[in-house]
C-alpha atoms as a PDB file:
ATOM      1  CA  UNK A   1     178.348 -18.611 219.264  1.00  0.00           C
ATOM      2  CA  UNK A   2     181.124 -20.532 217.281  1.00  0.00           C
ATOM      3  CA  UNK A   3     179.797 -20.817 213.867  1.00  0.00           C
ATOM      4  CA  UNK A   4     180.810 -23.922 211.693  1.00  0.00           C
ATOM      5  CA  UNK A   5     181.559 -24.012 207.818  1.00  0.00           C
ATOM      6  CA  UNK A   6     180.897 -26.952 206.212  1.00  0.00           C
ATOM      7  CA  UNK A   7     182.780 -26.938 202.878  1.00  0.00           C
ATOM      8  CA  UNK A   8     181.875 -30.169 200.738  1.00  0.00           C
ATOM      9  CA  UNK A   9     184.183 -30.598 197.753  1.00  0.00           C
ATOM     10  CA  UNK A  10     182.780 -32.841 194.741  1.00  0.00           C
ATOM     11  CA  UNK A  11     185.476 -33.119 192.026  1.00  0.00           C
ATOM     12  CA  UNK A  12     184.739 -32.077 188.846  1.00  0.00           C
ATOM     13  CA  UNK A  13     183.405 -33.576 185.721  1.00  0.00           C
ATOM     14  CA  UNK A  14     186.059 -34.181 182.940  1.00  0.00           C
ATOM     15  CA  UNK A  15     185.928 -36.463 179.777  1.00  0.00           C
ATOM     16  CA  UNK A  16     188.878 -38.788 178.292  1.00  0.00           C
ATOM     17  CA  UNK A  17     188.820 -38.181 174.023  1.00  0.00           C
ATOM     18  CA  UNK A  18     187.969 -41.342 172.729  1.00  0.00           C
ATOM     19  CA  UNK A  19     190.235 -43.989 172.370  1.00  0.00           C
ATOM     20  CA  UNK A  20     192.721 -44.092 169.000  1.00  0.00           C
ATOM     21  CA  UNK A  21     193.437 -47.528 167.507  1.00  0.00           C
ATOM     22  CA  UNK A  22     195.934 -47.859 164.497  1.00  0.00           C
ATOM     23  CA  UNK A  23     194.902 -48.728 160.982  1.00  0.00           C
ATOM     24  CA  UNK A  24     198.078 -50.333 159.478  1.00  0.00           C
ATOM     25  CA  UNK A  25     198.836 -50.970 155.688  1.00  0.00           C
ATOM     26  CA  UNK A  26     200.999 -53.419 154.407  1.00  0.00           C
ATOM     27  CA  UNK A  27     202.704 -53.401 151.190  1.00  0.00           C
ATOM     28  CA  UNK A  28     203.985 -56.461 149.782  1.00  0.00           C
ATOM     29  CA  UNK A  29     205.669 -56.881 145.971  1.00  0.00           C
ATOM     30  CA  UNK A  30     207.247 -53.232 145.312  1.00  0.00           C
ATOM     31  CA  UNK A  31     210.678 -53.082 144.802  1.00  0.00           C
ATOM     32  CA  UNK A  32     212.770 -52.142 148.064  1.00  0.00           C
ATOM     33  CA  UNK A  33     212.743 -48.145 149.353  1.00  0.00           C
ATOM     34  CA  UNK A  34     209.978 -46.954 146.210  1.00  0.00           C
ATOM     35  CA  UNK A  35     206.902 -45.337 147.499  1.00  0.00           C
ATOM     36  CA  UNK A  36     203.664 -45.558 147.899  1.00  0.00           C
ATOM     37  CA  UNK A  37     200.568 -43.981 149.290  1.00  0.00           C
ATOM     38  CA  UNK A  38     197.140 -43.949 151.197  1.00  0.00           C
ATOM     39  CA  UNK A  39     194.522 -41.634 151.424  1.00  0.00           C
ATOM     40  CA  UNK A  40     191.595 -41.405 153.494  1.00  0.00           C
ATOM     41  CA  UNK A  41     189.538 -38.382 154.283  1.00  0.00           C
ATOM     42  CA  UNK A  42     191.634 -35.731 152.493  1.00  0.00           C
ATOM     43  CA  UNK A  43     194.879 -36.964 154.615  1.00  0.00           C
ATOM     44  CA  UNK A  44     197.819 -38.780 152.444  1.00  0.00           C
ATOM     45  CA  UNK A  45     200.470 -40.948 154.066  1.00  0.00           C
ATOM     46  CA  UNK A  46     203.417 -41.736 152.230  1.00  0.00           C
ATOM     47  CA  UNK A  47     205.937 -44.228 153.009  1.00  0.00           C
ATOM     48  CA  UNK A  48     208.347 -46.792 151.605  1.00  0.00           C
ATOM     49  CA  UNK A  49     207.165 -49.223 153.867  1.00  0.00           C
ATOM     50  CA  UNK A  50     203.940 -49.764 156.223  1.00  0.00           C
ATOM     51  CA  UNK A  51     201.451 -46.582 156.200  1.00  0.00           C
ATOM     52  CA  UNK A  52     199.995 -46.264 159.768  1.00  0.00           C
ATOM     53  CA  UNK A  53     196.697 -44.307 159.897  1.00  0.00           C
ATOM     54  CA  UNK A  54     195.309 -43.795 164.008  1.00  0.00           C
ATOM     55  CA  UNK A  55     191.361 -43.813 164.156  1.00  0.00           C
ATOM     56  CA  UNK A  56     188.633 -43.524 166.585  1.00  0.00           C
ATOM     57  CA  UNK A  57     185.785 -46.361 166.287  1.00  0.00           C
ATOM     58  CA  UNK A  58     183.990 -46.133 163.432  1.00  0.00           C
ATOM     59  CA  UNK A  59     183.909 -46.736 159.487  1.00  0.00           C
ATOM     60  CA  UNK A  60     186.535 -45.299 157.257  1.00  0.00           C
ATOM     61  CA  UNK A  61     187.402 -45.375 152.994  1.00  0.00           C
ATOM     62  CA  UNK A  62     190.424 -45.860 152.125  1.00  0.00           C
ATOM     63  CA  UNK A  63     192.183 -45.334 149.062  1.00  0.00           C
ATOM     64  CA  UNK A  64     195.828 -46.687 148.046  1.00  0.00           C
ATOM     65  CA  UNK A  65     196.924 -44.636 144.779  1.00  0.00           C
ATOM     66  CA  UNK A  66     198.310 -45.927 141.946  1.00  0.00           C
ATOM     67  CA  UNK A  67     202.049 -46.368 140.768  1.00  0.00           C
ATOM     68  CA  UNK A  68     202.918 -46.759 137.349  1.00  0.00           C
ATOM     69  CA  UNK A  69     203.583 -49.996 136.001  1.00  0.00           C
ATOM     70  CA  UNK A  70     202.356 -51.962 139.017  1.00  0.00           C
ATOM     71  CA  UNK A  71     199.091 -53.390 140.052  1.00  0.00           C
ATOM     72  CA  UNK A  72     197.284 -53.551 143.455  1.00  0.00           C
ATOM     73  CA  UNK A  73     195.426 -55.984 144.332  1.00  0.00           C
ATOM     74  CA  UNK A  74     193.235 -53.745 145.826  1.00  0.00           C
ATOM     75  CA  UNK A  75     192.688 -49.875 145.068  1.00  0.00           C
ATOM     76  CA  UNK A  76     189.311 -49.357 147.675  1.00  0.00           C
ATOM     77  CA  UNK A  77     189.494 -50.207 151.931  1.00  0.00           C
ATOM     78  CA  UNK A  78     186.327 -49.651 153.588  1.00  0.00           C
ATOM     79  CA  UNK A  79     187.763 -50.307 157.530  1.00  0.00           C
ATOM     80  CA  UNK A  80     185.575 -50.685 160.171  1.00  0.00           C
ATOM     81  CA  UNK A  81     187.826 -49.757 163.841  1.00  0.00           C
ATOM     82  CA  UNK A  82     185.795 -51.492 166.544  1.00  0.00           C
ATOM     83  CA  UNK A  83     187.767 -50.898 169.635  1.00  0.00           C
ATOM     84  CA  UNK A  84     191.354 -52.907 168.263  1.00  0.00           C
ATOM     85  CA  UNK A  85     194.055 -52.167 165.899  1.00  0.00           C
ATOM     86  CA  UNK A  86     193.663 -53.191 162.349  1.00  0.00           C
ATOM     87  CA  UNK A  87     195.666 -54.605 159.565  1.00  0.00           C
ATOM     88  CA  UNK A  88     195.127 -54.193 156.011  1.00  0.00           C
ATOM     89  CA  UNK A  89     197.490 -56.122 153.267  1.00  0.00           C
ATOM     90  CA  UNK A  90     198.038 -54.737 150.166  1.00  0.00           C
ATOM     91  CA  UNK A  91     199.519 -56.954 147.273  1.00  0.00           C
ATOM     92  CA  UNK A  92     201.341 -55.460 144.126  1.00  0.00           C
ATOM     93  CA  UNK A  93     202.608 -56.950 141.040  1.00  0.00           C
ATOM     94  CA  UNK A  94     204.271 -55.355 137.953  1.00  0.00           C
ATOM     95  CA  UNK A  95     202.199 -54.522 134.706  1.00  0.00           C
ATOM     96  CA  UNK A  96     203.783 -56.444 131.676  1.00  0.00           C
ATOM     97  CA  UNK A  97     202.933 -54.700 128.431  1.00  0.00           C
ATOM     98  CA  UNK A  98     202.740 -55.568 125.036  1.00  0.00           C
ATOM     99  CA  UNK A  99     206.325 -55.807 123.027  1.00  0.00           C
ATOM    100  CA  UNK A 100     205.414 -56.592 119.006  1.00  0.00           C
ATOM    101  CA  UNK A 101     207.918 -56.811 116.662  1.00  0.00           C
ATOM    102  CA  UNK A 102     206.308 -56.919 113.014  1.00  0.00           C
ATOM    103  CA  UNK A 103     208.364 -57.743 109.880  1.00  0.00           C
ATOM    104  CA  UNK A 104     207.617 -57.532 106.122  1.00  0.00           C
ATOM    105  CA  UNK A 105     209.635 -58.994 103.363  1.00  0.00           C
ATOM    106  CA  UNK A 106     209.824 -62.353 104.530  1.00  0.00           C
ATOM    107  CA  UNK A 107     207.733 -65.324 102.389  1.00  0.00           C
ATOM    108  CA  UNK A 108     205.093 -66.783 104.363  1.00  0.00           C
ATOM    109  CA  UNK A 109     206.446 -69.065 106.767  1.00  0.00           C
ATOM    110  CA  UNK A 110     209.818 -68.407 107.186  1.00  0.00           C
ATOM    111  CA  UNK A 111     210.972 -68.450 110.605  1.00  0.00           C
ATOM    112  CA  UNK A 112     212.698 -65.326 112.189  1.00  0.00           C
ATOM    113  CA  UNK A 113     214.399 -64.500 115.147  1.00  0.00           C
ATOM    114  CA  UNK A 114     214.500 -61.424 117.951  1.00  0.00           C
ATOM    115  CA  UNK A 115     216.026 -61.339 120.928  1.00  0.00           C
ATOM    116  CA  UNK A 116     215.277 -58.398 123.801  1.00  0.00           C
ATOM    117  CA  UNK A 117     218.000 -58.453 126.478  1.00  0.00           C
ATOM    118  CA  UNK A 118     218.993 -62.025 126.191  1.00  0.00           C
ATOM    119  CA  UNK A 119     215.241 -63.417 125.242  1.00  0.00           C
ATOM    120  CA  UNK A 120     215.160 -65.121 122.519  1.00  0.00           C
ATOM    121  CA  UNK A 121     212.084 -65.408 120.805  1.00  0.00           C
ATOM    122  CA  UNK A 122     211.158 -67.461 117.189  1.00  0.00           C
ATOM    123  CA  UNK A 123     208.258 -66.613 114.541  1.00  0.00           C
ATOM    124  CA  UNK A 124     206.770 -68.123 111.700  1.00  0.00           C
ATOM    125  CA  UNK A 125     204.049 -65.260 111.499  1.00  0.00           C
ATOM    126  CA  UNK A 126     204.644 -61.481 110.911  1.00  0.00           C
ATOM    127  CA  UNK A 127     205.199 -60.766 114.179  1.00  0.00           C
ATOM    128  CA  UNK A 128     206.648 -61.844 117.395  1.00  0.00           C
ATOM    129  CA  UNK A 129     205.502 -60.496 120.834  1.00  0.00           C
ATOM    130  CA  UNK A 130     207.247 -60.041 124.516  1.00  0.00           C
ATOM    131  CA  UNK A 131     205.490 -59.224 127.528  1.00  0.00           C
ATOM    132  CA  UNK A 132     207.787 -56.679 129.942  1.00  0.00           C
ATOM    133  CA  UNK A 133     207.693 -54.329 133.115  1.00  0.00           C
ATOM    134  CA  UNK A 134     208.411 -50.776 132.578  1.00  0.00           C
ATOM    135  CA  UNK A 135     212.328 -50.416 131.769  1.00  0.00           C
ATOM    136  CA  UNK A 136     214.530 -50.035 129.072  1.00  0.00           C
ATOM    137  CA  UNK A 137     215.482 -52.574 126.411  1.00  0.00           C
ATOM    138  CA  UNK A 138     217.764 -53.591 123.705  1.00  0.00           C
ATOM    139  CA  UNK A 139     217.206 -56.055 120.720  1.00  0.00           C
ATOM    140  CA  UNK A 140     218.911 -57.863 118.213  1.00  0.00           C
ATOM    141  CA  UNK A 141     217.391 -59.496 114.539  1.00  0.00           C
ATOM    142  CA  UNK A 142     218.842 -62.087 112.867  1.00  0.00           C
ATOM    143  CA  UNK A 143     219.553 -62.251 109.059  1.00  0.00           C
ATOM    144  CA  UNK A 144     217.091 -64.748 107.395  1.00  0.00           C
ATOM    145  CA  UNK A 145     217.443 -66.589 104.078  1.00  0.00           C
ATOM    146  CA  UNK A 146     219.828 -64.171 102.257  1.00  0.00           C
ATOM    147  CA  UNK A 147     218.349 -61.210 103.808  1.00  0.00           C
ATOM    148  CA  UNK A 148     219.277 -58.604 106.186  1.00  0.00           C
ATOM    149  CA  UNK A 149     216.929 -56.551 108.823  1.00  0.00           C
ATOM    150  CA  UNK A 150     216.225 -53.047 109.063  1.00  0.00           C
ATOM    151  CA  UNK A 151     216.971 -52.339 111.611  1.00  0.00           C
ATOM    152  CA  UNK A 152     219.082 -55.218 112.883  1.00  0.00           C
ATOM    153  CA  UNK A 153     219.290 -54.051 116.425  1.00  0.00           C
ATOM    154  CA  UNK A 154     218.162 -50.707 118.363  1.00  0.00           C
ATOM    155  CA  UNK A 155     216.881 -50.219 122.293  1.00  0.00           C
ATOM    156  CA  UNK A 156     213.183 -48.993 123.370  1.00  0.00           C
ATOM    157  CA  UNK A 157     211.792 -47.927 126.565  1.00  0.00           C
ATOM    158  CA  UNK A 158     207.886 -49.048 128.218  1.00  0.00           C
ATOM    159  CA  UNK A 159     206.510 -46.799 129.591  1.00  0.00           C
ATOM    160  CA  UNK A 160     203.208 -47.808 130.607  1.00  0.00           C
ATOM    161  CA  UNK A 161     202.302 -48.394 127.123  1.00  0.00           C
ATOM    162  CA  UNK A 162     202.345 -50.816 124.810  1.00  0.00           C
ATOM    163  CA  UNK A 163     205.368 -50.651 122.426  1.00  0.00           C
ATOM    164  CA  UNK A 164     205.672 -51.309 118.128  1.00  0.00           C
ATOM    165  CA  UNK A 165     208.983 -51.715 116.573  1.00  0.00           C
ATOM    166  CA  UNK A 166     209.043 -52.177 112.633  1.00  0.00           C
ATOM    167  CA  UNK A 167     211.320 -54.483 110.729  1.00  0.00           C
ATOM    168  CA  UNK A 168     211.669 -55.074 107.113  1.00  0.00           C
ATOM    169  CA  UNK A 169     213.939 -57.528 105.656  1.00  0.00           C
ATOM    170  CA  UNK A 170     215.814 -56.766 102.711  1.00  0.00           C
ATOM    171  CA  UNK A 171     217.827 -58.673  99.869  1.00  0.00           C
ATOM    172  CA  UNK A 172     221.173 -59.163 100.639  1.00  0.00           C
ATOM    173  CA  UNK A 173     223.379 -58.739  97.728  1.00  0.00           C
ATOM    174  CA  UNK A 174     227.317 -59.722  97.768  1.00  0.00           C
ATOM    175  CA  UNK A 175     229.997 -57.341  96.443  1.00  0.00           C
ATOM    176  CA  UNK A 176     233.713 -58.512  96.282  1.00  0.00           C
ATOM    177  CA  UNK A 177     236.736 -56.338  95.956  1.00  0.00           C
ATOM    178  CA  UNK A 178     239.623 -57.994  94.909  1.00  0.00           C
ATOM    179  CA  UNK A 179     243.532 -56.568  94.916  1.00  0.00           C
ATOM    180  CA  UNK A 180     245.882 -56.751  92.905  1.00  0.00           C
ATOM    181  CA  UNK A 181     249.291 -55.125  93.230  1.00  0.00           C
ATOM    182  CA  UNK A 182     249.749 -54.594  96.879  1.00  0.00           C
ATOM    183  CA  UNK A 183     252.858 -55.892  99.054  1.00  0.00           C
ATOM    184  CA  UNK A 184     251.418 -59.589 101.065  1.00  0.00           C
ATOM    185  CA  UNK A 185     250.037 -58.636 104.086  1.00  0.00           C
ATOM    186  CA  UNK A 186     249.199 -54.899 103.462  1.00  0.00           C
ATOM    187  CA  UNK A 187     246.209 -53.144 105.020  1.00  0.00           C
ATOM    188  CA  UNK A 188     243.871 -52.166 102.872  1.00  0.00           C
ATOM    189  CA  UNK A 189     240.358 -51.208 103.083  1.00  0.00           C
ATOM    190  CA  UNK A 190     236.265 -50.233 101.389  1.00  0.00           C
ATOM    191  CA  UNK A 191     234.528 -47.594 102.515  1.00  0.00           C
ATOM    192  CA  UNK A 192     230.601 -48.225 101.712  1.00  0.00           C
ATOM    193  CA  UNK A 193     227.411 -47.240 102.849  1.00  0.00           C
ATOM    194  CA  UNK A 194     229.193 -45.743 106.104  1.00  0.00           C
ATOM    195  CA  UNK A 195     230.719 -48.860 106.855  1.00  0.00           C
ATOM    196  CA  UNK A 196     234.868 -49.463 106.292  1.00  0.00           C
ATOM    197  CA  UNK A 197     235.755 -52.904 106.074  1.00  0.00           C
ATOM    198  CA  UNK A 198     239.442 -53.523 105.908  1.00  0.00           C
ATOM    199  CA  UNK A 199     242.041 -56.602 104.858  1.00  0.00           C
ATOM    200  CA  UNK A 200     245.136 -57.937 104.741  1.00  0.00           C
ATOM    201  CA  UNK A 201     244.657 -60.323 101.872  1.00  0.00           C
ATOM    202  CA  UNK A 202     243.587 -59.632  98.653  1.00  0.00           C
ATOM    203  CA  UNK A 203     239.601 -59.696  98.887  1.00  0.00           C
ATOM    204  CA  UNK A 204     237.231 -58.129 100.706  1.00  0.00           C
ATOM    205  CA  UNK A 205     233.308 -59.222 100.962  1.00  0.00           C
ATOM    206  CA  UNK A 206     230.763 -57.005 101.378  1.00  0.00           C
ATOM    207  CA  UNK A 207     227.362 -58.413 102.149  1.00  0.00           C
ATOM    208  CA  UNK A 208     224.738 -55.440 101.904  1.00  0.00           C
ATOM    209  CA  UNK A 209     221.177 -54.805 101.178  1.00  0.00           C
ATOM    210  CA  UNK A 210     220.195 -54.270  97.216  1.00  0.00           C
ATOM    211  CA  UNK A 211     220.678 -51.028  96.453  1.00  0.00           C
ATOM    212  CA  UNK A 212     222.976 -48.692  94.681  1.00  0.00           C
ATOM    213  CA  UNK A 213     225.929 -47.518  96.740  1.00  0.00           C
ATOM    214  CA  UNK A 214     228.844 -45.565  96.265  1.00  0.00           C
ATOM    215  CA  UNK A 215     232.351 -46.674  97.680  1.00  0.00           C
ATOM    216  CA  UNK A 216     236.062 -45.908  98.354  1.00  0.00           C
ATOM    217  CA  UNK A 217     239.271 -47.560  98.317  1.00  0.00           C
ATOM    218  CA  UNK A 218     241.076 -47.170 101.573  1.00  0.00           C
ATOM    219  CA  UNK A 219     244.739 -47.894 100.424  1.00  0.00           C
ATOM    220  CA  UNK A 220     248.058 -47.682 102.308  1.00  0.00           C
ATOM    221  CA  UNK A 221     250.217 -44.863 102.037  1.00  0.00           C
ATOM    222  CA  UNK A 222     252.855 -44.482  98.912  1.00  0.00           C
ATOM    223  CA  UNK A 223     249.821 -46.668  97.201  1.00  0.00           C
ATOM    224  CA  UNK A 224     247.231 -45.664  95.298  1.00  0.00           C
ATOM    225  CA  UNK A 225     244.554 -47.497  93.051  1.00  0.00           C
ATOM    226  CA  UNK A 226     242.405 -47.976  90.132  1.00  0.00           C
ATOM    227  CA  UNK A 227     239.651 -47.144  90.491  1.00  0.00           C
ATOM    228  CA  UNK A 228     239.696 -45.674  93.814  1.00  0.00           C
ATOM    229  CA  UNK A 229     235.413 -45.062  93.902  1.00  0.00           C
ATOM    230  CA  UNK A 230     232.697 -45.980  92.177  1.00  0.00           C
ATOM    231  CA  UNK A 231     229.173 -46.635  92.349  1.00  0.00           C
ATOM    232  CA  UNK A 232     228.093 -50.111  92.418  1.00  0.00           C
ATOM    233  CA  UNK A 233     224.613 -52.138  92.547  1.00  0.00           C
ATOM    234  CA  UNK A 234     223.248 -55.705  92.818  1.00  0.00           C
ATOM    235  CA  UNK A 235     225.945 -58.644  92.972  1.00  0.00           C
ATOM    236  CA  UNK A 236     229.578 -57.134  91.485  1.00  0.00           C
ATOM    237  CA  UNK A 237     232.775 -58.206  91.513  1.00  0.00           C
ATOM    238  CA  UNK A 238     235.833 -55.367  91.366  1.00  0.00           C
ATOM    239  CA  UNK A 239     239.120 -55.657  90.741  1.00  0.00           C
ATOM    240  CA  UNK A 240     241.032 -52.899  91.925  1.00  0.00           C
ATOM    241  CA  UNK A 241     245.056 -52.184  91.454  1.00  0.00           C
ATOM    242  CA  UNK A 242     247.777 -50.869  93.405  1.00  0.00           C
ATOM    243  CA  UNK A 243     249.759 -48.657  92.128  1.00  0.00           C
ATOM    244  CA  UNK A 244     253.078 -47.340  94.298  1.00  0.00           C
ATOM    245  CA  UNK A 245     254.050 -43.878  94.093  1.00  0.00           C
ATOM    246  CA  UNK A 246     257.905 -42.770  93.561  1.00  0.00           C
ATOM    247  CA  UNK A 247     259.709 -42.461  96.766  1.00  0.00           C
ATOM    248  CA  UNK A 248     260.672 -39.053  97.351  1.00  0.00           C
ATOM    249  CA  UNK A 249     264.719 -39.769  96.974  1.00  0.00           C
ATOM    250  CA  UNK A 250     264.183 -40.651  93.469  1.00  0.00           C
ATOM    251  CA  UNK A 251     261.837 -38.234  92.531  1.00  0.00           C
ATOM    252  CA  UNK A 252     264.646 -35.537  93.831  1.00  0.00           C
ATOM    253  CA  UNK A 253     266.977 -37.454  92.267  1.00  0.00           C
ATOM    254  CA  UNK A 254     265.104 -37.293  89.042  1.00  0.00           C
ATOM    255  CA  UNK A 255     264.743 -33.827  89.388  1.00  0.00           C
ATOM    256  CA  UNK A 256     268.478 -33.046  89.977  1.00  0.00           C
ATOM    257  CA  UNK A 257     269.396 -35.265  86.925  1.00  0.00           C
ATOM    258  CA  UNK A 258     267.144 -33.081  84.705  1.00  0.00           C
ATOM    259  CA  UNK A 259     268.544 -29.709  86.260  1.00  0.00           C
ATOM    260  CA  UNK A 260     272.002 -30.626  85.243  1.00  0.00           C
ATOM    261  CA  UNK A 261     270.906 -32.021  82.033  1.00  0.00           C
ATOM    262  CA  UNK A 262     269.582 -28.833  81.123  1.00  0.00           C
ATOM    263  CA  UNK A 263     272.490 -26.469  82.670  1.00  0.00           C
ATOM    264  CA  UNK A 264     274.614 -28.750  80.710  1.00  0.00           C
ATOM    265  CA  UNK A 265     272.943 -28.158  77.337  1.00  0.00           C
ATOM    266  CA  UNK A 266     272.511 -24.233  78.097  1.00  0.00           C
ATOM    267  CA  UNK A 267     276.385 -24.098  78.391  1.00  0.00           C
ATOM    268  CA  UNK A 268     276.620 -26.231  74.900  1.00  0.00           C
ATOM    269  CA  UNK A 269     274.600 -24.218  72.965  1.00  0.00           C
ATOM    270  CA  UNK A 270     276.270 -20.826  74.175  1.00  0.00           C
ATOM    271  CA  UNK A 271     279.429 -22.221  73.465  1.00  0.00           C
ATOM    272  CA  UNK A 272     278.412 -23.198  69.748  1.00  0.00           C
ATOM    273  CA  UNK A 273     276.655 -19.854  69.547  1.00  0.00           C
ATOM    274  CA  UNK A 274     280.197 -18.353  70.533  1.00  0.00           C
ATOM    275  CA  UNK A 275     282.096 -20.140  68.373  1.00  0.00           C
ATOM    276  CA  UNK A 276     280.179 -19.635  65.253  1.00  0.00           C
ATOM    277  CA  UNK A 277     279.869 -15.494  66.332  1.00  0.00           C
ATOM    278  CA  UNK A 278     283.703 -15.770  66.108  1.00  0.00           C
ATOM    279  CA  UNK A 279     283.968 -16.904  62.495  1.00  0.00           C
END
């Protein structure tokens, strides 16, 4: 008896995971190759250009993270993945902060002038106010009216703050040097208030804030002057004088002359004293 095994085969039960459909992020407005980020779930993705998330069907929170000194439009995603790839744009723009310049000094009124890295602004209040990005910065104030600024010019930095800068403006008061006494066209100079202001003709103008100062005559060499310092304060007018000194050659010849002056009366007087110890 020939017995026959039947042998059925079913195949065997096996799942697929469930499908994976991107969740793409799309920065627009940050400057080229800087970085930003998303986070969802406890997972960060960084990039310096789209941020590509891959999630099953479902909802999902999203969360782009801030950058300093730049605004999103949107901070919060909730994303909803129903069986297709999804798109999310993100807009940024730059925070501008708060620049004020305030000056004192000035009478009511009186228009001023600051410029920050070629911007030129004009006030007729105590203050004048920029709005800038993050970055660094230089300025410039202009003398008003007979006064001077302090301080005239400088740099700053924003930071993600708002930034103060202080001016005052200060009486300007006019000294002049005048020389006397000096060769035409010698270089001569004043040392004041750290400041060395030189010439080639006989005055020199010093426009400065009141105050008392001392100063120095810068004068060229085989000169000297009077006075050569001082202190000065308010409006002045100096007059200074050159004086040359001897060249050397007739200082040594000066010398020599006196030498044999002397040798030569020496010798006289031990010849009288000779002469008379004879008779």
């Amino acid at each position: 008896m020939i017995s026959l095994l039947l042998v059925v085969c079913f195949p065997l039960s096996h799942s697929s995971p469930p499908p994976q459909y991107s969740v793409t992020f799309t920065e627009h407005g940050l400057p080229a190759g800087m970085d930003w980020s998303v986070s969802e779930g406890g997972k960060t993705k960084t990039s310096t250009g789209n941020i590509v998330f891959l999630e099953q069907n479902g909802s999902y929170m999203f969360t782009v993270n801030p950058i300093s000194g730049y605004r999103a439009s949107r901070y919060s995603y909730e994303v909803n993945v129903t069986g297709k790839n999804v798109t999310e744009n993100v807009y940024w723009g730059e925070v501008y902060y708060n620049v004020t310049f305030v000056e004192s000094g000035l009478s009511p009124g009186t228009p001023w002038n600051v410029s920050v890295s070629g911007e030129l602004k004009t006030s007729v209040t105590t203050f004048a106010i920029f709005h800038l990005p993050n970055g660094s910065y230089s300025y410039s104030v202009s003398p008003v009216n007979g006064t001077l600024p302090s301080p005239s010019s400088g740099t700053f930095s924003v930071s993600g703050s708002p930034v103060t800068i202080i001016l005052r403006f200060n009486v300007v008061v006019n000294i002049t040097f005048l020389m006397t006494g000096l060769p035409a066209n010698d270089r001569w100079g004043v040392s004041i208030n750290n400041t060395t202001y030189y010439s080639t003709n006989p005055f020199i103008y010093v426009d400065i804030r009141n105050g008392s100062y001392t100063y120095k005559i810068i004068m060229p060499s085989n000169y000297y002057s009077s006075p050569s310092s001082g202190k000065v304060s308010g409006n002045e007018f100096i007059f200074v004088n050159a004086y040359s000194y001897l060249p050397w050659e007739i200082l040594i010849a000066f010398i020599v002359v006196i030498d044999v002056f002397i040798a030569f009366r020496i010798r006289r007087t031990r010849a009288s004293l000779r002469k008379n110890m004879q008779k």
